[in-house]
PDB file of N, CA and C in Angstrom:
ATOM      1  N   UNK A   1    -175.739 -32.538  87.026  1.00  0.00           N
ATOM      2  CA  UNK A   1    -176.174 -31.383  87.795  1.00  0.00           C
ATOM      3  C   UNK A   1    -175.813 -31.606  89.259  1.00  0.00           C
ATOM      4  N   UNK A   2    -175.081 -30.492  89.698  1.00  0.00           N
ATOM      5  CA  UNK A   2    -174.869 -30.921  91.074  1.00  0.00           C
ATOM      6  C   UNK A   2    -176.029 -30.771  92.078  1.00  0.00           C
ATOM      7  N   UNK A   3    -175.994 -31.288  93.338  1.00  0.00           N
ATOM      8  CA  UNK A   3    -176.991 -31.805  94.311  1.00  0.00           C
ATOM      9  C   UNK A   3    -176.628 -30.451  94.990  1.00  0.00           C
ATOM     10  N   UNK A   4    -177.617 -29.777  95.923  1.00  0.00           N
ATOM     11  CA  UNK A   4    -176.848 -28.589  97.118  1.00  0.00           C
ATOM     12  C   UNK A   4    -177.624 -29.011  98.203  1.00  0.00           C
ATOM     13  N   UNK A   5    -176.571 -28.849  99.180  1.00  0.00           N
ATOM     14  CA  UNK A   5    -177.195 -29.808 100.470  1.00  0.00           C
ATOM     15  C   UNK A   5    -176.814 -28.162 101.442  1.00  0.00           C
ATOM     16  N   UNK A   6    -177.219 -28.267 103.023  1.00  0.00           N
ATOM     17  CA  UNK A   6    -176.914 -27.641 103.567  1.00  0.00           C
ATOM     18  C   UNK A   6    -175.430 -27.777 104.671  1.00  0.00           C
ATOM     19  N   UNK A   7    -175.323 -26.873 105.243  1.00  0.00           N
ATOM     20  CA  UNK A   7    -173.983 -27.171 106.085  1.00  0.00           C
ATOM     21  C   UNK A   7    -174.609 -28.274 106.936  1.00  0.00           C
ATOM     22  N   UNK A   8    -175.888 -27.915 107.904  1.00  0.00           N
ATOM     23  CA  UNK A   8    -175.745 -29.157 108.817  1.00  0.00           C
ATOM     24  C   UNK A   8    -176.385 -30.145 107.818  1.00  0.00           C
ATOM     25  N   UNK A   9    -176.799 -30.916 107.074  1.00  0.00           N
ATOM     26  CA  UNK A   9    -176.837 -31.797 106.204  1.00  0.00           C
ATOM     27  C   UNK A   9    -175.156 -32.404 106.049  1.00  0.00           C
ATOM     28  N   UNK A  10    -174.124 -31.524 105.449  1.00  0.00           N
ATOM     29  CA  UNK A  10    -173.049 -31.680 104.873  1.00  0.00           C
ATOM     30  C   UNK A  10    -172.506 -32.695 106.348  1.00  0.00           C
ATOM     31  N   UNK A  11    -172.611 -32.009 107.445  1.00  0.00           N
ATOM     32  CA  UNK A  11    -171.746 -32.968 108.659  1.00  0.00           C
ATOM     33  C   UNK A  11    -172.730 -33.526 108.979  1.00  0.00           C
ATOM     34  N   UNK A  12    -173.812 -33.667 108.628  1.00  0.00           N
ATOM     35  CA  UNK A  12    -174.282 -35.093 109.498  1.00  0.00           C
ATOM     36  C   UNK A  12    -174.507 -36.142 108.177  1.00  0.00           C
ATOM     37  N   UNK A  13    -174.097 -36.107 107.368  1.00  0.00           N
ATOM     38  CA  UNK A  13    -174.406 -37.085 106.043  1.00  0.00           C
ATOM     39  C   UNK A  13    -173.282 -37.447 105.354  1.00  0.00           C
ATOM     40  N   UNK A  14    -171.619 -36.903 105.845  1.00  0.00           N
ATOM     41  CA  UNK A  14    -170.564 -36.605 105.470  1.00  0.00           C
ATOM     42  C   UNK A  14    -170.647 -37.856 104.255  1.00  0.00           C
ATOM     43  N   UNK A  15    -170.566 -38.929 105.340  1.00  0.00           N
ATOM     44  CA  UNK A  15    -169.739 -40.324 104.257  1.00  0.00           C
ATOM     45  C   UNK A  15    -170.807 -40.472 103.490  1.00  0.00           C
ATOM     46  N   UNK A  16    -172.248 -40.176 103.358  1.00  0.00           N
ATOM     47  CA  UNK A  16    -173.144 -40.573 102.494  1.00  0.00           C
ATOM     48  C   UNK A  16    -172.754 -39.615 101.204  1.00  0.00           C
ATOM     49  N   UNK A  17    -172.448 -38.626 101.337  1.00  0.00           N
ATOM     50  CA  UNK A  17    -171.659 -37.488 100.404  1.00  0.00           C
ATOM     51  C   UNK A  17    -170.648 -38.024  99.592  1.00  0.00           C
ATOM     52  N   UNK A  18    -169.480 -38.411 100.328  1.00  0.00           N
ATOM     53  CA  UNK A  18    -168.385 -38.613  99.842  1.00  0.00           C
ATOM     54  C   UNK A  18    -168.791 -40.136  98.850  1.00  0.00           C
ATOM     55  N   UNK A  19    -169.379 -40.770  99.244  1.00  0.00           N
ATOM     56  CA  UNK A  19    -170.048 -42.146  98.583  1.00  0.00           C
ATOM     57  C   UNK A  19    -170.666 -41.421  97.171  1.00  0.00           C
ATOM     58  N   UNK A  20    -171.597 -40.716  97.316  1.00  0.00           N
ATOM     59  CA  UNK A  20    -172.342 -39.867  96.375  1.00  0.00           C
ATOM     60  C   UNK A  20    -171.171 -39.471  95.398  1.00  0.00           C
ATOM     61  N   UNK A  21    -169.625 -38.899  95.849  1.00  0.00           N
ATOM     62  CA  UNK A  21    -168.881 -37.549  94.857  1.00  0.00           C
ATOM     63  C   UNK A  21    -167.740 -39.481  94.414  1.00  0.00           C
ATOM     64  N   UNK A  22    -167.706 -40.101  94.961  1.00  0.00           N
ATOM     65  CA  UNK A  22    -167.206 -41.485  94.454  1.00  0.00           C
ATOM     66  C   UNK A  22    -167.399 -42.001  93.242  1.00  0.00           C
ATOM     67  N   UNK A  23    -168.902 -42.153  93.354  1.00  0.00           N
ATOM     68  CA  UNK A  23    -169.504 -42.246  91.626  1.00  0.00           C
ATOM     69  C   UNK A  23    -169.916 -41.219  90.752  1.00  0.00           C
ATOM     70  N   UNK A  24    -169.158 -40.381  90.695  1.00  0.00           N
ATOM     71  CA  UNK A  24    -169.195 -39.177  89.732  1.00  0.00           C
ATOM     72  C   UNK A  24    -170.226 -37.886  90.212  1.00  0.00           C
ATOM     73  N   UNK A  25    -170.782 -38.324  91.441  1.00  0.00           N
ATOM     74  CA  UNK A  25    -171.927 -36.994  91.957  1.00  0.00           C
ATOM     75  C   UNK A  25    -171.205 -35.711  91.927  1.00  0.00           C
ATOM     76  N   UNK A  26    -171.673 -34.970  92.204  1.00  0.00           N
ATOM     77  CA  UNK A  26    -171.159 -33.265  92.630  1.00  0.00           C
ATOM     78  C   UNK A  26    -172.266 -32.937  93.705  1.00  0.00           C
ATOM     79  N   UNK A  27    -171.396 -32.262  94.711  1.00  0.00           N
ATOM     80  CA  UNK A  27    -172.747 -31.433  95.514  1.00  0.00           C
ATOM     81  C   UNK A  27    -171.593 -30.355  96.418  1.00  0.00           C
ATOM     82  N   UNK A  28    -172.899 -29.474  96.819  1.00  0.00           N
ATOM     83  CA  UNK A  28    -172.406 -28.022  96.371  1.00  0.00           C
ATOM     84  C   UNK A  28    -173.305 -27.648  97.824  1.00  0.00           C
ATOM     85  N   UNK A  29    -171.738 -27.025  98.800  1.00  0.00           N
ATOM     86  CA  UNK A  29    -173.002 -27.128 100.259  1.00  0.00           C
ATOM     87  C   UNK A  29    -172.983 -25.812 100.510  1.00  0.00           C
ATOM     88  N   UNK A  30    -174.074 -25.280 101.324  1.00  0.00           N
ATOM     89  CA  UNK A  30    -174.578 -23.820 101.149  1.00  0.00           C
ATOM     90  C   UNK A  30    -174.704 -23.600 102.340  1.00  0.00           C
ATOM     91  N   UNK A  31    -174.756 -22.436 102.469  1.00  0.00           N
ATOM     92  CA  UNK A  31    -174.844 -21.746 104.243  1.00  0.00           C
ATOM     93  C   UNK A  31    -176.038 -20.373 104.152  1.00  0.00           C
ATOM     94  N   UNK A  32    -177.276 -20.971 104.471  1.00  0.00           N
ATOM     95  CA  UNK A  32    -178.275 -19.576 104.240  1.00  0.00           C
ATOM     96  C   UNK A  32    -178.458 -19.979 102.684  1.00  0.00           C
ATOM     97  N   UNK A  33    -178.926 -20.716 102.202  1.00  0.00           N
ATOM     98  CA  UNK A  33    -178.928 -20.841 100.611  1.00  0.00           C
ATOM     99  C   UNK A  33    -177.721 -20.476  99.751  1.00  0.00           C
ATOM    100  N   UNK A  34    -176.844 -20.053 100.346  1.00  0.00           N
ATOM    101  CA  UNK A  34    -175.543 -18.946  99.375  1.00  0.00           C
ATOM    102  C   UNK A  34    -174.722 -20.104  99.145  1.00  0.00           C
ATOM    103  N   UNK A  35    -174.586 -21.187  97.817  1.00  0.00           N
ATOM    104  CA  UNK A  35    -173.750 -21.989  98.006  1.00  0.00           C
ATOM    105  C   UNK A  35    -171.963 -21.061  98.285  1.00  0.00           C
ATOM    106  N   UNK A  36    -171.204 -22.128  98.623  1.00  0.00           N
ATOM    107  CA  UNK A  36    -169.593 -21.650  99.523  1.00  0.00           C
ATOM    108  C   UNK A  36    -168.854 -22.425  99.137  1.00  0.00           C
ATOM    109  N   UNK A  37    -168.961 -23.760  98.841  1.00  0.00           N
ATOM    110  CA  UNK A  37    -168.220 -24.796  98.866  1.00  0.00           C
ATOM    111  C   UNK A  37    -168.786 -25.892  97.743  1.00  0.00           C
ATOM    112  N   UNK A  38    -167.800 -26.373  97.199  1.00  0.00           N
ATOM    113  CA  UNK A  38    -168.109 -27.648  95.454  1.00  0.00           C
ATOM    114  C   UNK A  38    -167.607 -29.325  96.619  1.00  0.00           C
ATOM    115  N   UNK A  39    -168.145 -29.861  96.282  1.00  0.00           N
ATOM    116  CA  UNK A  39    -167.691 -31.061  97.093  1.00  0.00           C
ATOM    117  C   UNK A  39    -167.183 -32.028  95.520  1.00  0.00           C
ATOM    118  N   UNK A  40    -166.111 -32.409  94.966  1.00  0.00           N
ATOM    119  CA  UNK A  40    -166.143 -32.993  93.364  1.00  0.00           C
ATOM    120  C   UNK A  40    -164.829 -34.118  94.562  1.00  0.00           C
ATOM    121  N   UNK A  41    -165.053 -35.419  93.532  1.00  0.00           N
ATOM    122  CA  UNK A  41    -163.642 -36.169  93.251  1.00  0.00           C
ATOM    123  C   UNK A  41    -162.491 -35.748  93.053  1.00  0.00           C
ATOM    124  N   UNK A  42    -161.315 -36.030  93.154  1.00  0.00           N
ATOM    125  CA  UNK A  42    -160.314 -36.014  93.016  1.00  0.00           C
ATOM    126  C   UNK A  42    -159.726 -36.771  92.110  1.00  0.00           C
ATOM    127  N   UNK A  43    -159.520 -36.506  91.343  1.00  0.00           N
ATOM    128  CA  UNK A  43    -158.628 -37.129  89.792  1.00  0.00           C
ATOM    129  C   UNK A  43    -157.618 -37.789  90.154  1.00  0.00           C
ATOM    130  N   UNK A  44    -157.816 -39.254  89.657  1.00  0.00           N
ATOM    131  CA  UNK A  44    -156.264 -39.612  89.974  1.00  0.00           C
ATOM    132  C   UNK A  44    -155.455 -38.963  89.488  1.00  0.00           C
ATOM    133  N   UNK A  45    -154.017 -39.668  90.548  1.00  0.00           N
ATOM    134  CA  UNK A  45    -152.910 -38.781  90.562  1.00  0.00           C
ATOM    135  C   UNK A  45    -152.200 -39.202  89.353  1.00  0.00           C
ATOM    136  N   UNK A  46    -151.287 -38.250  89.228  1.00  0.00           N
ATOM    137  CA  UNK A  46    -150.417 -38.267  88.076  1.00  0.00           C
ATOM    138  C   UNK A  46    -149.512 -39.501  87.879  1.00  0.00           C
ATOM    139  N   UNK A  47    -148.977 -40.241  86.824  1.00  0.00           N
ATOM    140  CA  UNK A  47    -147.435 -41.365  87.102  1.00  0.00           C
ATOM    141  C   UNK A  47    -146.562 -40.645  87.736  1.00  0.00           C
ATOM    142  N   UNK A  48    -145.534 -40.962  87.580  1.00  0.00           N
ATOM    143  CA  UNK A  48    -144.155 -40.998  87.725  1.00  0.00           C
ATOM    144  C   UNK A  48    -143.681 -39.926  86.396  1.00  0.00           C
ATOM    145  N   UNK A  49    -143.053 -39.003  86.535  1.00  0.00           N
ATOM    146  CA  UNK A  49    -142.805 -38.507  84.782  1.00  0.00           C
ATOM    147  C   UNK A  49    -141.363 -39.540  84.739  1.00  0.00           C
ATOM    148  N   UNK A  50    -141.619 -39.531  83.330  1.00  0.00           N
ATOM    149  CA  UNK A  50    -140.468 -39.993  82.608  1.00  0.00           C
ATOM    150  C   UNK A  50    -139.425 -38.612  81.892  1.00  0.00           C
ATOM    151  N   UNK A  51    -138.281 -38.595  82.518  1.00  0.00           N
ATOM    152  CA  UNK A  51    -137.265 -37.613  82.033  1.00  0.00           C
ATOM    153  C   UNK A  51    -137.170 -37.699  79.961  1.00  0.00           C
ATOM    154  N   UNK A  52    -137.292 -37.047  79.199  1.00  0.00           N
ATOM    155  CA  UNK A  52    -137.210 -37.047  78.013  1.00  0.00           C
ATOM    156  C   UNK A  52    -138.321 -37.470  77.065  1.00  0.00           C
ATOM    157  N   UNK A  53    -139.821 -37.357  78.092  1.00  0.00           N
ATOM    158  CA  UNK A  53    -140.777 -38.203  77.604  1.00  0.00           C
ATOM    159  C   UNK A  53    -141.348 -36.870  76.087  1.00  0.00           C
ATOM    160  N   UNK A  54    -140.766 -36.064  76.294  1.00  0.00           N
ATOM    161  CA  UNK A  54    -141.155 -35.268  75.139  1.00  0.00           C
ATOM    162  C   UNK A  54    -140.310 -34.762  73.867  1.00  0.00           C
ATOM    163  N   UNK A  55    -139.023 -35.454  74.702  1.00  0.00           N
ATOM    164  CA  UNK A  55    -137.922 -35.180  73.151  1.00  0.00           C
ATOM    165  C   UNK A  55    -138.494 -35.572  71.411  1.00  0.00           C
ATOM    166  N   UNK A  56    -138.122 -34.541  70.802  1.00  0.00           N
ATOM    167  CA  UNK A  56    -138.831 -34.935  69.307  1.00  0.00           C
ATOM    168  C   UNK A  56    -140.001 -34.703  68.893  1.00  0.00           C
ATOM    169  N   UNK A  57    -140.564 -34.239  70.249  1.00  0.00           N
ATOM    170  CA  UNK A  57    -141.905 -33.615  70.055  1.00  0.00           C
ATOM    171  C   UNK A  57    -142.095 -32.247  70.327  1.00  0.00           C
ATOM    172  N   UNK A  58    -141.084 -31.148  70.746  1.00  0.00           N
ATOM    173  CA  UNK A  58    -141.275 -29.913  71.200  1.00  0.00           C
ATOM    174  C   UNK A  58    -139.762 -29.480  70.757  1.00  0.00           C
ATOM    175  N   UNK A  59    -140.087 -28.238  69.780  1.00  0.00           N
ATOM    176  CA  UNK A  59    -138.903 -27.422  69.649  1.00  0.00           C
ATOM    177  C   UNK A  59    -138.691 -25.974  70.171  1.00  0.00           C
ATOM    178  N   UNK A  60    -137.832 -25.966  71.039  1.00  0.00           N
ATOM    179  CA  UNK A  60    -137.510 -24.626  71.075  1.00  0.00           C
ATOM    180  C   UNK A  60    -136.750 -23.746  69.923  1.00  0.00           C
ATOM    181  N   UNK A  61    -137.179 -22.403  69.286  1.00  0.00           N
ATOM    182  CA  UNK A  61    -136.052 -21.571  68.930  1.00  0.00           C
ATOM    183  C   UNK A  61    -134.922 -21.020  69.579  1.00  0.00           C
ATOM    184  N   UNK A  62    -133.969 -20.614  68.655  1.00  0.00           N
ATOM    185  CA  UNK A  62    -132.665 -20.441  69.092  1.00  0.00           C
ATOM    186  C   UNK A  62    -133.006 -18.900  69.574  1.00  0.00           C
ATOM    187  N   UNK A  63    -134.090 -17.749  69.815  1.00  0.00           N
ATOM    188  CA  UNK A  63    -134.222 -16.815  69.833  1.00  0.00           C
ATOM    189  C   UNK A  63    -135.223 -16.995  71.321  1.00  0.00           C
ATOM    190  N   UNK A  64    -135.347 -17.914  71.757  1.00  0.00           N
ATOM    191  CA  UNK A  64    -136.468 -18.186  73.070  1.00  0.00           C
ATOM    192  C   UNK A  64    -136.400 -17.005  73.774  1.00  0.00           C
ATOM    193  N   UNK A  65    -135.212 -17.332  74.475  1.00  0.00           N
ATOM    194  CA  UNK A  65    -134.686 -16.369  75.831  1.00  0.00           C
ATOM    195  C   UNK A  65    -134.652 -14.924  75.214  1.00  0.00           C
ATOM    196  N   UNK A  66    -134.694 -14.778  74.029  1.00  0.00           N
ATOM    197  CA  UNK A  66    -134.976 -12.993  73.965  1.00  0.00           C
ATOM    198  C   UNK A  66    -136.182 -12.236  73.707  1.00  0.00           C
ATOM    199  N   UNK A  67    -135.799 -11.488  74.940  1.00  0.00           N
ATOM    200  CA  UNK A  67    -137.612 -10.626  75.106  1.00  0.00           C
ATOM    201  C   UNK A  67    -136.947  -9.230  74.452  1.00  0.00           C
ATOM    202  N   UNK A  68    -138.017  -9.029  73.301  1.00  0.00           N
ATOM    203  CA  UNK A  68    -138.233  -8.138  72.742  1.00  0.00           C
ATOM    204  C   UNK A  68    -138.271  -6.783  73.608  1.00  0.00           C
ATOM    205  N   UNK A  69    -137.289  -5.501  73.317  1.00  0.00           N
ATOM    206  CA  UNK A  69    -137.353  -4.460  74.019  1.00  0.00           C
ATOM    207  C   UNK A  69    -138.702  -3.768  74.680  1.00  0.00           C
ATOM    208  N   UNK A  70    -139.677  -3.490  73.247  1.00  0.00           N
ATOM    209  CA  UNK A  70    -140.867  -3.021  73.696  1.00  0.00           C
ATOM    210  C   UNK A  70    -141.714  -3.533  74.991  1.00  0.00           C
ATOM    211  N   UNK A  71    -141.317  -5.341  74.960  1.00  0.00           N
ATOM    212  CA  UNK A  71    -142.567  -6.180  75.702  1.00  0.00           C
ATOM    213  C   UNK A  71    -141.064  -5.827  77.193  1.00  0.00           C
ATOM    214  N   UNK A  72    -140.157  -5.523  77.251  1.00  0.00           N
ATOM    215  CA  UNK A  72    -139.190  -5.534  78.174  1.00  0.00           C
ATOM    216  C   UNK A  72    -139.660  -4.037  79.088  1.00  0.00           C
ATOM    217  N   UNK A  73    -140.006  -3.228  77.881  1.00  0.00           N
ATOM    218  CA  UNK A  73    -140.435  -1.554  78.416  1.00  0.00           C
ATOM    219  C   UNK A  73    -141.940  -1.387  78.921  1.00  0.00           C
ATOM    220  N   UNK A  74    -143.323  -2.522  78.024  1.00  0.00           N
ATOM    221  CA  UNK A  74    -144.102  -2.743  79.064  1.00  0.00           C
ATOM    222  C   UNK A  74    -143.782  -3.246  80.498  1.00  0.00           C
ATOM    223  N   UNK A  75    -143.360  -4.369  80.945  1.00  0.00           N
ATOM    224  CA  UNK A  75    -143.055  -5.106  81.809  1.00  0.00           C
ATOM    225  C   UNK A  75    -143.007  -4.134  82.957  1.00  0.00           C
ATOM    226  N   UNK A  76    -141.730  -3.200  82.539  1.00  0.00           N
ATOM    227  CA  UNK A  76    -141.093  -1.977  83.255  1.00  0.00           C
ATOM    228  C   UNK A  76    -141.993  -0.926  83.540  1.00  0.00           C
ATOM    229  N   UNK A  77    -143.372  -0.693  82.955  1.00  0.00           N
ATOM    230  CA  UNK A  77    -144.181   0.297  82.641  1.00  0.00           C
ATOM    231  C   UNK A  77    -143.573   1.298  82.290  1.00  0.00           C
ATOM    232  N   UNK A  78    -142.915   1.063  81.352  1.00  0.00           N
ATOM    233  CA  UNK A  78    -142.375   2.423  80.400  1.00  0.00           C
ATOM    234  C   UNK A  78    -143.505   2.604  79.402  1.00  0.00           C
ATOM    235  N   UNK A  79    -144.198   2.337  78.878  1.00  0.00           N
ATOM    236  CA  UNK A  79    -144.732   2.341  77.778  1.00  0.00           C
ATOM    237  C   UNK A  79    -146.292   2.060  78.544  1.00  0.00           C
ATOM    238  N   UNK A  80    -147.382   2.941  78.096  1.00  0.00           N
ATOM    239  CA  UNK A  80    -148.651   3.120  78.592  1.00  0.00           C
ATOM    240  C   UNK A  80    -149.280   2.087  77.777  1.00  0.00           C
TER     241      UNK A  80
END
């Protein structure tokens, strides 16, 4: 459950916060009670991709690239 702190709480407690959203906390800072803002972790970042890391596992059809007229005449708003 996240914590809701206020704005002046939020800047005068900053690093005690960020310590808090470190070990998995959430808090959620509010202005007038109206929360505004999620304070969460940041997910580590992604590797490096590996070029071909999905060959053999994903097929395209030989028909991909063709869009069907009708879904071509929505697109266009021809068709209500």
């Amino acid at each position: 459950m996240a914590r809701t702190v206020n704005v002046y709480e939020a800047k005068t407690k900053l690093s005690a916060l960020l310590a808090e959203v470190e070990t998995g906390g959430e808090i959620v800072i509010a202005r007038a009670g109206r929360p505004i803002a999620r304070l969460v972790r940041i997910g580590a970042a992604a590797g490096r991709r590996q070029p071909g890391a999905w060959r053999d596992h994903v097929r395209i059809h030989d028909d991909f690239d063709e869009l069907p007229e009708d879904v071509a005449r929505a697109f266009r708003g021809e068709d209500a």
